[in-house]
C-alpha atoms as a PDB file:
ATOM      1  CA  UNK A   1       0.000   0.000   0.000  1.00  0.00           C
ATOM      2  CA  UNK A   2       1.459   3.393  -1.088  1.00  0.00           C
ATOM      3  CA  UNK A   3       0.497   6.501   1.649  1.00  0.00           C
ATOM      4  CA  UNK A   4      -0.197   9.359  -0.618  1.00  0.00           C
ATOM      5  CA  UNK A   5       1.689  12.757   0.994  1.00  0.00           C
ATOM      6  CA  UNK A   6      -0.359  14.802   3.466  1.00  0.00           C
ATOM      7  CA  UNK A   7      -0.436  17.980   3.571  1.00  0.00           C
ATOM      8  CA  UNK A   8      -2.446  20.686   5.545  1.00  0.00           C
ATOM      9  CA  UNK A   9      -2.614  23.963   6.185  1.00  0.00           C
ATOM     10  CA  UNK A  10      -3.655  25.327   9.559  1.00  0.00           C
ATOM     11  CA  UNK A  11      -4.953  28.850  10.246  1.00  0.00           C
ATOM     12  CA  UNK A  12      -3.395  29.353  13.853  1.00  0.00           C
ATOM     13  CA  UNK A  13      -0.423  26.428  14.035  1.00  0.00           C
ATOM     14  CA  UNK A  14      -1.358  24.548  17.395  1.00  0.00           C
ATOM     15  CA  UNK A  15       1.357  23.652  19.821  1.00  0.00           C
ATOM     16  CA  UNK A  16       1.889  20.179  18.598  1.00  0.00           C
ATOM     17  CA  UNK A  17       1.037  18.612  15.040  1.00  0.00           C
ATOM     18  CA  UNK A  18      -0.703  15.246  16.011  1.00  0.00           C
ATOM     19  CA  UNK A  19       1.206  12.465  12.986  1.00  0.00           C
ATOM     20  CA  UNK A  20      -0.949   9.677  11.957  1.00  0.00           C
ATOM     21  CA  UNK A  21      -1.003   6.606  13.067  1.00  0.00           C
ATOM     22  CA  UNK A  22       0.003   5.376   9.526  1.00  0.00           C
ATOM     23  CA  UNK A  23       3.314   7.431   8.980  1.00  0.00           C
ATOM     24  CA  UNK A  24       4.474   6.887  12.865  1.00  0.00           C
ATOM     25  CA  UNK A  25       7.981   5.287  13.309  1.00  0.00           C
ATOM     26  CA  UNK A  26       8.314   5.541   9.849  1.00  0.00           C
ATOM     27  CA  UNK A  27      11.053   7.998   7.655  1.00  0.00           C
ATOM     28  CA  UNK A  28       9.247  10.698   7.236  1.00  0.00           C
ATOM     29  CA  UNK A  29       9.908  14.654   5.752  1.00  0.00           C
ATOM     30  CA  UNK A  30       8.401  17.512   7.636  1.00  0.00           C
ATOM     31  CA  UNK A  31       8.567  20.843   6.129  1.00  0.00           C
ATOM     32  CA  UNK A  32       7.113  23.371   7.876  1.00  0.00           C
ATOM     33  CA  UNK A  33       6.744  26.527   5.860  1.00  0.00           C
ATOM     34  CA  UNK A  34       5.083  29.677   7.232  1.00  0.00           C
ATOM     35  CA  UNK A  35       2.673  31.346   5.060  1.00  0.00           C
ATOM     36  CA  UNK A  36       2.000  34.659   6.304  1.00  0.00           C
ATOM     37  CA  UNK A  37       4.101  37.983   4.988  1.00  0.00           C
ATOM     38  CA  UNK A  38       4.878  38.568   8.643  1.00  0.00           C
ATOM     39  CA  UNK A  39       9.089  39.258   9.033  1.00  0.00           C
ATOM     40  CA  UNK A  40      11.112  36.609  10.967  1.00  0.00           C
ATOM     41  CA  UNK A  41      11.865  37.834  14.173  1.00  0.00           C
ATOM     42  CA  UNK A  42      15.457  36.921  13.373  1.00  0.00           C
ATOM     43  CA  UNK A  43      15.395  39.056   9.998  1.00  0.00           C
ATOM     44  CA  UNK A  44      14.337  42.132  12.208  1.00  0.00           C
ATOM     45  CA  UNK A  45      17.816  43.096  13.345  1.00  0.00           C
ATOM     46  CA  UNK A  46      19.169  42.785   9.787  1.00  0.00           C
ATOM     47  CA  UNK A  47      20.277  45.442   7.847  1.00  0.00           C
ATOM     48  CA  UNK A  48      19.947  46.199   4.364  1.00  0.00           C
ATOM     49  CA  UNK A  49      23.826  45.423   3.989  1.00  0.00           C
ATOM     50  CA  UNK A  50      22.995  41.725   5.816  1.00  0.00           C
ATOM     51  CA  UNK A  51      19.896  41.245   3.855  1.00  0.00           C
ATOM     52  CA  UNK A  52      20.841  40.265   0.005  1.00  0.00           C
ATOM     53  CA  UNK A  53      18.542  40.890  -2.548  1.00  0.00           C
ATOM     54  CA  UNK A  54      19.135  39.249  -5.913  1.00  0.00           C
ATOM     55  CA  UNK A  55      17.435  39.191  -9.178  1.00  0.00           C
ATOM     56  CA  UNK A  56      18.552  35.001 -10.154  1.00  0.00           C
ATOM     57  CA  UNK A  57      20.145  32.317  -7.485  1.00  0.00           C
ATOM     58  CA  UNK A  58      22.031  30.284  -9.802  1.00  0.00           C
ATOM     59  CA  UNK A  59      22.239  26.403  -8.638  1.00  0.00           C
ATOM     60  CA  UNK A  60      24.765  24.697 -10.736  1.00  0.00           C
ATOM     61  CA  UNK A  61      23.655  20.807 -11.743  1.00  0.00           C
ATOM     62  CA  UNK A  62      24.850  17.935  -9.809  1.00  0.00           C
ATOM     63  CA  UNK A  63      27.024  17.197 -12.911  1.00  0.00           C
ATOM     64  CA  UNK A  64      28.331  20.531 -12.206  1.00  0.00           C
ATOM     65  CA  UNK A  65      29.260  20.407  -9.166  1.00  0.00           C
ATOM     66  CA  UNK A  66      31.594  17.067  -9.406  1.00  0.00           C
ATOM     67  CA  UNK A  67      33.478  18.168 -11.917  1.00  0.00           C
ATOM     68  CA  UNK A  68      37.178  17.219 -11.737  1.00  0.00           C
ATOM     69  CA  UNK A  69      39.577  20.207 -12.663  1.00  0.00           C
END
């Protein structure tokens, strides 16, 4: 049997995120991601010099990074 992936978004994030029964001691991936445009409290003693904005992130291939020189 194949679990499909879960996922779930919740309006106010409780204290603990109950796992199902079905994924428990099992490898599993949490991502928690938050949603709202609210700053980190960590980015709020950043300046603009700490804070990088780019146009492009370039991520070179696997291949790419391997290569012998």
């Amino acid at each position: 049997m194949t679990m499909q992936p879960i996922r779930q978004i919740f309006e106010d994030a409780p204290d603990f995120i109950p796992v199902p029964e079905a994924l428990r001691h099992r490898r599993v991936e949490i991502i928690l991601w938050p949603l709202d445009p609210t700053p980190n409290e960590a980015d709020e003693g950043l300046t603009d010099y700490e804070r990088v904005k780019v146009d492009k992130i370039e991520i070179p291939s696997r291949d790419e990074l391997h290569v012998r020189r």
